[in-house]
PDB file of N, CA and C in Angstrom:
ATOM      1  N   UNK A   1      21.962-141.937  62.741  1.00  0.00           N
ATOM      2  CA  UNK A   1      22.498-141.523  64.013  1.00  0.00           C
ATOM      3  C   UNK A   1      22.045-140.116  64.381  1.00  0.00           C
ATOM      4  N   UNK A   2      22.284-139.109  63.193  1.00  0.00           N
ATOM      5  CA  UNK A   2      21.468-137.680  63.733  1.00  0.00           C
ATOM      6  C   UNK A   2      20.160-137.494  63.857  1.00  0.00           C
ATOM      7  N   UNK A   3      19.403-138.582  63.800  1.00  0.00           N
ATOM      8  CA  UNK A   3      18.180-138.444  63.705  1.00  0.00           C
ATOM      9  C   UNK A   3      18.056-139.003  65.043  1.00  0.00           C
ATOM     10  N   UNK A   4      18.232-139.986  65.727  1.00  0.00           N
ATOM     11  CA  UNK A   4      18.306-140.122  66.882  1.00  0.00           C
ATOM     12  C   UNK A   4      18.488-138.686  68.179  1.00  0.00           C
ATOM     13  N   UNK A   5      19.333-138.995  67.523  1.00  0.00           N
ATOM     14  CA  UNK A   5      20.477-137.293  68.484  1.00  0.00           C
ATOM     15  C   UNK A   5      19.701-136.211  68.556  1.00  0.00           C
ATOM     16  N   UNK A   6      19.051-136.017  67.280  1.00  0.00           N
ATOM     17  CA  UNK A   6      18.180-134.768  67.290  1.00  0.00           C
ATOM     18  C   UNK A   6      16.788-134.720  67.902  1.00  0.00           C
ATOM     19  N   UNK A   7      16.466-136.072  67.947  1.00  0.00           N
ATOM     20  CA  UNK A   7      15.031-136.237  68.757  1.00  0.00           C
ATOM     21  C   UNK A   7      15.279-135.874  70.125  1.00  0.00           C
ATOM     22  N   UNK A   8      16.535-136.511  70.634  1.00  0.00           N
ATOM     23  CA  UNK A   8      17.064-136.476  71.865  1.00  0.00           C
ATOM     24  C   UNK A   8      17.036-134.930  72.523  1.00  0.00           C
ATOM     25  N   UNK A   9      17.858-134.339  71.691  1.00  0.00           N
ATOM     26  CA  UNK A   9      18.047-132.990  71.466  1.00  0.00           C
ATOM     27  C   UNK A   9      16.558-132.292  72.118  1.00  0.00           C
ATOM     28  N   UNK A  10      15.447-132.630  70.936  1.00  0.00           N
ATOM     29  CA  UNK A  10      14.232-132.229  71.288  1.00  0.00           C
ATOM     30  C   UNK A  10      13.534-132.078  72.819  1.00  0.00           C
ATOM     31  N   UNK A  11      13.900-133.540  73.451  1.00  0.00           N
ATOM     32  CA  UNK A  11      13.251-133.990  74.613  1.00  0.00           C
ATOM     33  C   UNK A  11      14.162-133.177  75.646  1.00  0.00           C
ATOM     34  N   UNK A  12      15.387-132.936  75.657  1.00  0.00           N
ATOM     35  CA  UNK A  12      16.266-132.080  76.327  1.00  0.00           C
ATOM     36  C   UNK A  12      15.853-130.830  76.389  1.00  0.00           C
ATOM     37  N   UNK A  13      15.958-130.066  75.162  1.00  0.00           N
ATOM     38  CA  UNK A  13      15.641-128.788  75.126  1.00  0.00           C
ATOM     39  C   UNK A  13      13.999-128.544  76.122  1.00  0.00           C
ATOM     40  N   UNK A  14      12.971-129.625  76.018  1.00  0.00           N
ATOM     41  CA  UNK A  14      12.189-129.425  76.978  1.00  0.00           C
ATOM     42  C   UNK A  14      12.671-128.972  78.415  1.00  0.00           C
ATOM     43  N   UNK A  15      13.419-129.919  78.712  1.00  0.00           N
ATOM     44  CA  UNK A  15      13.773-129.925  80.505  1.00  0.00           C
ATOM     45  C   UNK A  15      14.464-128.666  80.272  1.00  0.00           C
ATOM     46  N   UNK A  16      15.339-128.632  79.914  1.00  0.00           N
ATOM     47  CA  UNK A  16      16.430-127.530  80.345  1.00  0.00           C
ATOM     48  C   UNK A  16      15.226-126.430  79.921  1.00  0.00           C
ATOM     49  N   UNK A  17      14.344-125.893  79.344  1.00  0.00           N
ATOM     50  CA  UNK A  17      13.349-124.764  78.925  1.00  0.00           C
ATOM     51  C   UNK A  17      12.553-124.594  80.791  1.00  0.00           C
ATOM     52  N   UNK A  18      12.003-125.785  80.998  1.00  0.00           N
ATOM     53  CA  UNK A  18      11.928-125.867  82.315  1.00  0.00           C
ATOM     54  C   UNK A  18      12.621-125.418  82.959  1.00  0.00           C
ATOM     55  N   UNK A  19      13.761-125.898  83.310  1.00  0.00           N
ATOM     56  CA  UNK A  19      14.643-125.894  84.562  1.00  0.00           C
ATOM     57  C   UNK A  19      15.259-124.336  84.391  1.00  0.00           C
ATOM     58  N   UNK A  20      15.377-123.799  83.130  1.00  0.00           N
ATOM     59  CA  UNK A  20      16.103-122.219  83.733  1.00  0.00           C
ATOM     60  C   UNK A  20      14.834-121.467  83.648  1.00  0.00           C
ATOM     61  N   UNK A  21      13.891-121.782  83.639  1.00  0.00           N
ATOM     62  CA  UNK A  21      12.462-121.022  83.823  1.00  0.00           C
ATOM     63  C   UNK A  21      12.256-120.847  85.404  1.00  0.00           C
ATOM     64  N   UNK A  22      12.636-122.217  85.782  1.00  0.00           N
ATOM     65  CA  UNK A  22      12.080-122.232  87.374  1.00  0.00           C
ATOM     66  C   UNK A  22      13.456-121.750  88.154  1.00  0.00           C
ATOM     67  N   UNK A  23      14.522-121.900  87.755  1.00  0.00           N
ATOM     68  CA  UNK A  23      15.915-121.212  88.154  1.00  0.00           C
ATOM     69  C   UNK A  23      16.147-119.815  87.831  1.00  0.00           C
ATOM     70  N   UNK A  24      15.703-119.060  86.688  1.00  0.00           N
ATOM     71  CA  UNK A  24      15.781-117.573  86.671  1.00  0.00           C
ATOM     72  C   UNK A  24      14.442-116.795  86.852  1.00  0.00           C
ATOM     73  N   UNK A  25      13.387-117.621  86.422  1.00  0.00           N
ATOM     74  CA  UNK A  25      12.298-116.959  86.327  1.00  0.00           C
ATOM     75  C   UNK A  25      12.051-115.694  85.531  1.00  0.00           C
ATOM     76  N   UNK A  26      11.053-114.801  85.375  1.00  0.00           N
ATOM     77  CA  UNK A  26      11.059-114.100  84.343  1.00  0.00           C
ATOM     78  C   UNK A  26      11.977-112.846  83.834  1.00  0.00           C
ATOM     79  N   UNK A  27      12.047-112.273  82.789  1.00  0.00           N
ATOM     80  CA  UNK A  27      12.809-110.879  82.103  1.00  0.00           C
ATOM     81  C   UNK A  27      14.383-111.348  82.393  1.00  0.00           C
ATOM     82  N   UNK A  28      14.578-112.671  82.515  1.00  0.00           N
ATOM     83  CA  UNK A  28      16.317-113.073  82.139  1.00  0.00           C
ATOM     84  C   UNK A  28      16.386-113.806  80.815  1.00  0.00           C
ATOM     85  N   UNK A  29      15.584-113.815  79.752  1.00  0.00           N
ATOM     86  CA  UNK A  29      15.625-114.826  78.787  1.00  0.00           C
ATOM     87  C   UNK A  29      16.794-114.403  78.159  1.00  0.00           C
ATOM     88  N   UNK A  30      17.896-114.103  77.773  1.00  0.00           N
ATOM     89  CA  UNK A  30      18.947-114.162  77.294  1.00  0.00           C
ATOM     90  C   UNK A  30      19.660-115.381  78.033  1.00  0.00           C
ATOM     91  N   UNK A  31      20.111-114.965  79.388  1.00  0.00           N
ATOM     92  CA  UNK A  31      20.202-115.927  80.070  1.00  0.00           C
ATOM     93  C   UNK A  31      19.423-117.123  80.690  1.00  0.00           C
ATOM     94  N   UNK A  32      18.199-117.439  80.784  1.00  0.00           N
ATOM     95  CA  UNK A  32      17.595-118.569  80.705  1.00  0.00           C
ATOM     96  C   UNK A  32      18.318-119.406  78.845  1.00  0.00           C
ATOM     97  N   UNK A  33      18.171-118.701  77.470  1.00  0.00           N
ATOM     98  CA  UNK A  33      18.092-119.210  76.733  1.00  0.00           C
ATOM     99  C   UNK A  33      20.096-119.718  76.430  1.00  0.00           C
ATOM    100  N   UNK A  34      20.606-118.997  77.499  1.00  0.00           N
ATOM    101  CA  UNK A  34      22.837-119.881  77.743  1.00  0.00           C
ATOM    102  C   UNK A  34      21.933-120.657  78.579  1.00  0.00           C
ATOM    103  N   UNK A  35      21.771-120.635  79.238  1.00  0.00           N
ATOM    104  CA  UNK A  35      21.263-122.175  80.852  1.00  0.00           C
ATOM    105  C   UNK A  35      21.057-123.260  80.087  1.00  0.00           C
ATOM    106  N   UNK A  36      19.603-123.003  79.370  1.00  0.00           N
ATOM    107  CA  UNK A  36      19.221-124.252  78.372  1.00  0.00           C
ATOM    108  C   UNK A  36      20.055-124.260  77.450  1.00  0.00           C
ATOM    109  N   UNK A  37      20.793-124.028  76.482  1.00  0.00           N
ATOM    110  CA  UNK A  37      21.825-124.828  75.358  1.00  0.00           C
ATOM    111  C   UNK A  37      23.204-125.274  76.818  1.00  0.00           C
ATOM    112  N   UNK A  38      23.700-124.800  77.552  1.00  0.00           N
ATOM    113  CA  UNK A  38      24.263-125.504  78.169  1.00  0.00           C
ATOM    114  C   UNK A  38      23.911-126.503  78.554  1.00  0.00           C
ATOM    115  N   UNK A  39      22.975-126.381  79.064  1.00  0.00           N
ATOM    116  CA  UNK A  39      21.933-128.184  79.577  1.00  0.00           C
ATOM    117  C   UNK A  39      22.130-129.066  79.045  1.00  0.00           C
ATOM    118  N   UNK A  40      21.710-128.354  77.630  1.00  0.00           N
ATOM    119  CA  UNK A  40      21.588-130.168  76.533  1.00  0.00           C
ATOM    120  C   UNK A  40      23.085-130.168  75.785  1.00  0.00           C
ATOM    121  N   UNK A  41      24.263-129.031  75.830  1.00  0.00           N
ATOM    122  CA  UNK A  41      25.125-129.466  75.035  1.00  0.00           C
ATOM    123  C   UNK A  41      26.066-130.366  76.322  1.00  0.00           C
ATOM    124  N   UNK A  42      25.509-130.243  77.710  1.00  0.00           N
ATOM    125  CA  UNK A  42      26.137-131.103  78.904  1.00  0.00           C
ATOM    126  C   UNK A  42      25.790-132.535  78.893  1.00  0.00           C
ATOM    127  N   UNK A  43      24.420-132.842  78.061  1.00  0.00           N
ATOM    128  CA  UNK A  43      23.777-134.107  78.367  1.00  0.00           C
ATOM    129  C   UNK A  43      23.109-134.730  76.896  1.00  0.00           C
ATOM    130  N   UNK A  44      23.737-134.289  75.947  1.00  0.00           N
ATOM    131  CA  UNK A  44      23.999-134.780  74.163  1.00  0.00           C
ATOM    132  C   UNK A  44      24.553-136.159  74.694  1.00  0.00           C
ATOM    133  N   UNK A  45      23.676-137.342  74.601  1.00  0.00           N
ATOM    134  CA  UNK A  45      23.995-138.332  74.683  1.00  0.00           C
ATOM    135  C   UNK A  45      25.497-139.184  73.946  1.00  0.00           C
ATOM    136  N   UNK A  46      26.621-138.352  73.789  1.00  0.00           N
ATOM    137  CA  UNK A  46      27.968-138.855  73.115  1.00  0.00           C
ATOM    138  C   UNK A  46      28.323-139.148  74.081  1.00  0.00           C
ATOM    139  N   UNK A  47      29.901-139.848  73.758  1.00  0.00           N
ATOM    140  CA  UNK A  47      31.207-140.004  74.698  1.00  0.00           C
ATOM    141  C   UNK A  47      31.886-138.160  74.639  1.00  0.00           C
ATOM    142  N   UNK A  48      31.941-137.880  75.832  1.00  0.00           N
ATOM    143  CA  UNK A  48      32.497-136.715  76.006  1.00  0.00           C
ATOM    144  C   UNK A  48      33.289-135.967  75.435  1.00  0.00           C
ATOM    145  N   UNK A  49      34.742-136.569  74.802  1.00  0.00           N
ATOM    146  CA  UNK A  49      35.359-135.938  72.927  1.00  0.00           C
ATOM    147  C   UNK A  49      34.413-135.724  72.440  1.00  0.00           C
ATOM    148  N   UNK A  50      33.300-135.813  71.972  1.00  0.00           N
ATOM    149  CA  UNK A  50      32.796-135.747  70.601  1.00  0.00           C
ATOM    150  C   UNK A  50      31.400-134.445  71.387  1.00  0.00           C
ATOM    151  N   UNK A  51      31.577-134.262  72.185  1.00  0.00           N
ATOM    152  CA  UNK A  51      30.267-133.073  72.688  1.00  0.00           C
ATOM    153  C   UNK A  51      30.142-132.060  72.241  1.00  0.00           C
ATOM    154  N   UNK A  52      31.530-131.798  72.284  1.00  0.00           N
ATOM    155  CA  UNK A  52      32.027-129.936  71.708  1.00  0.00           C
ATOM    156  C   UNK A  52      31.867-130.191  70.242  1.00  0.00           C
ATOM    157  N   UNK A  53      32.351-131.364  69.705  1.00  0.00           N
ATOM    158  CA  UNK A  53      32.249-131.199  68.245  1.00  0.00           C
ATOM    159  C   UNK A  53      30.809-131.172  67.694  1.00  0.00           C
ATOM    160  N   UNK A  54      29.997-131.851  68.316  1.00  0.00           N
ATOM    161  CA  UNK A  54      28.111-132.396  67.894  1.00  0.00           C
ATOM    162  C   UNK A  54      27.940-131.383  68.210  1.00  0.00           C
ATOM    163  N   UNK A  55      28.128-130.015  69.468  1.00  0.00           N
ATOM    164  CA  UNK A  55      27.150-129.514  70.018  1.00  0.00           C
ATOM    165  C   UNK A  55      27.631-127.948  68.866  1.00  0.00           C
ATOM    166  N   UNK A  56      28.707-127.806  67.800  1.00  0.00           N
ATOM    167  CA  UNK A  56      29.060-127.049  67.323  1.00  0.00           C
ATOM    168  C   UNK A  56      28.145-127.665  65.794  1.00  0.00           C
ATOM    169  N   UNK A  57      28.562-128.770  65.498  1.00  0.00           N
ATOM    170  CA  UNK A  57      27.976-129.057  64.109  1.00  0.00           C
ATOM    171  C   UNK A  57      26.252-128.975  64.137  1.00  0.00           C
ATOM    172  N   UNK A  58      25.527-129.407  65.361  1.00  0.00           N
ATOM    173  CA  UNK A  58      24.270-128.663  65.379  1.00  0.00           C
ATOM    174  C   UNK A  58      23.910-128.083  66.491  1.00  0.00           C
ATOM    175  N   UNK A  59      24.548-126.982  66.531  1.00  0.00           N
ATOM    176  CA  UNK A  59      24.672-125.359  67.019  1.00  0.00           C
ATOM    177  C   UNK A  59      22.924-124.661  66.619  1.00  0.00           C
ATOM    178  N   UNK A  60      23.080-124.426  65.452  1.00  0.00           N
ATOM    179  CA  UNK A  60      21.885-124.549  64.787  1.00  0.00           C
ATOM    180  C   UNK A  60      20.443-125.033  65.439  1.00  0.00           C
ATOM    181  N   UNK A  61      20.631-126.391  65.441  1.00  0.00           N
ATOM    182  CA  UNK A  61      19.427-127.295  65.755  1.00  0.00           C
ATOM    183  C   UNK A  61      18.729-126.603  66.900  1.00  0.00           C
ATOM    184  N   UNK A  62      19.759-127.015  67.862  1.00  0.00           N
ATOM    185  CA  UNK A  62      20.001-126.634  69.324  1.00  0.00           C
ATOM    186  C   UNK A  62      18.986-125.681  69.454  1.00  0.00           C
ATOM    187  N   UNK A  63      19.758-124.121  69.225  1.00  0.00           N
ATOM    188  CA  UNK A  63      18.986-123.419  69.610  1.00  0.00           C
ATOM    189  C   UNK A  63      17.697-123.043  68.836  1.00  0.00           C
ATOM    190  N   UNK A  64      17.585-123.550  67.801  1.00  0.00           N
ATOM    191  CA  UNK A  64      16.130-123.841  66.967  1.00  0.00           C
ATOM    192  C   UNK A  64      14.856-125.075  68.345  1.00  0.00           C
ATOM    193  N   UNK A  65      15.736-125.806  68.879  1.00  0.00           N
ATOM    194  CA  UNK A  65      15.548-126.560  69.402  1.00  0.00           C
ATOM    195  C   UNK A  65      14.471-126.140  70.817  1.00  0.00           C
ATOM    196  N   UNK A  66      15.707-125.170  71.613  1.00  0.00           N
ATOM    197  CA  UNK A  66      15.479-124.314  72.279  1.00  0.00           C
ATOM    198  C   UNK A  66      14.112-123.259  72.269  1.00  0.00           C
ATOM    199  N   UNK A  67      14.249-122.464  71.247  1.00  0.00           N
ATOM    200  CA  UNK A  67      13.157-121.580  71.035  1.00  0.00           C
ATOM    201  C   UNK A  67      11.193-122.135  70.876  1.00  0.00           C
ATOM    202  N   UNK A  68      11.536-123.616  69.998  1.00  0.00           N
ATOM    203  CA  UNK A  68      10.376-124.721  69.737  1.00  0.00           C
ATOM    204  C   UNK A  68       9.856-124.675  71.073  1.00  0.00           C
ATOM    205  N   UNK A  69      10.743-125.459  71.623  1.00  0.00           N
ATOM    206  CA  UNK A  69      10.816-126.163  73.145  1.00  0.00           C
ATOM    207  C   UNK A  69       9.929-124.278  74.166  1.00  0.00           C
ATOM    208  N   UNK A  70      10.378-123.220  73.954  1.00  0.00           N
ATOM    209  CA  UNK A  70       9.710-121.969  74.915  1.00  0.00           C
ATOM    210  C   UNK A  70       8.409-122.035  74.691  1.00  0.00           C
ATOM    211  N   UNK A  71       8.270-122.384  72.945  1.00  0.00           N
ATOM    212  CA  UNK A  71       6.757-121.936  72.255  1.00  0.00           C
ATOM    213  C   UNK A  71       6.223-123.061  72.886  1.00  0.00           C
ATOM    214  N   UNK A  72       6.306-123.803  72.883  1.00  0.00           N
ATOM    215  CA  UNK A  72       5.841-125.448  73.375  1.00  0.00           C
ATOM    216  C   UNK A  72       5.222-125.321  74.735  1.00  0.00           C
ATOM    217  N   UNK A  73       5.990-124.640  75.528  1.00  0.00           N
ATOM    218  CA  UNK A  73       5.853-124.141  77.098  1.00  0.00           C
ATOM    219  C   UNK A  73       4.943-122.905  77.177  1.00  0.00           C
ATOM    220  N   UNK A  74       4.666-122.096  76.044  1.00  0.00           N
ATOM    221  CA  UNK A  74       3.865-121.207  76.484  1.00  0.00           C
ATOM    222  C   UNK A  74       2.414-121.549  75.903  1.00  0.00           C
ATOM    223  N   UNK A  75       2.229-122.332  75.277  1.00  0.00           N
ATOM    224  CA  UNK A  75       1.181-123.346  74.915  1.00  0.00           C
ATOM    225  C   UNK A  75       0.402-123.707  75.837  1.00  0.00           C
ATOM    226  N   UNK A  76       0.850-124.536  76.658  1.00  0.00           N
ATOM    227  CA  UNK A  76       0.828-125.404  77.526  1.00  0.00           C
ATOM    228  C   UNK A  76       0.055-124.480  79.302  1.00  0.00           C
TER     229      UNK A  76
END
């Protein structure tokens, strides 16, 4: 099941890396990098109880997730 979740995770952290890029644009990355973990801890494919709990137990991932997902974008 976390292996699922975490791929998911992956493909999320893309968009949301996007979307507060093109919503704050540059020298806000503190805040671009709350926009994106809000993103994906809003759209963690669970039933809604269990969001806060997944999005705390990989807290971690997330924003590991997050940072991948910038390098990924400046690649590109």
């Amino acid at each position: 099941m976390f292996n699922n979740l975490k791929s998911k995770i992956k493909e999320l952290a893309k968009t949301a890396v996007i979307m507060a890029e093109e919503a704050l644009g540059s020298k806000t990355g503190i805040q671009k990098k709350k926009m994106a973990i809000e993103y994906i801890t809003n759209h963690i494919p669970v039933p809604a109880p269990f969001k806060t709990l997944i999005s705390i137990l990989l807290s971690s991932f997330i924003d590991d997730a997050v940072e991948f997902a910038v390098q990924y974008m400046e690649v590109i």
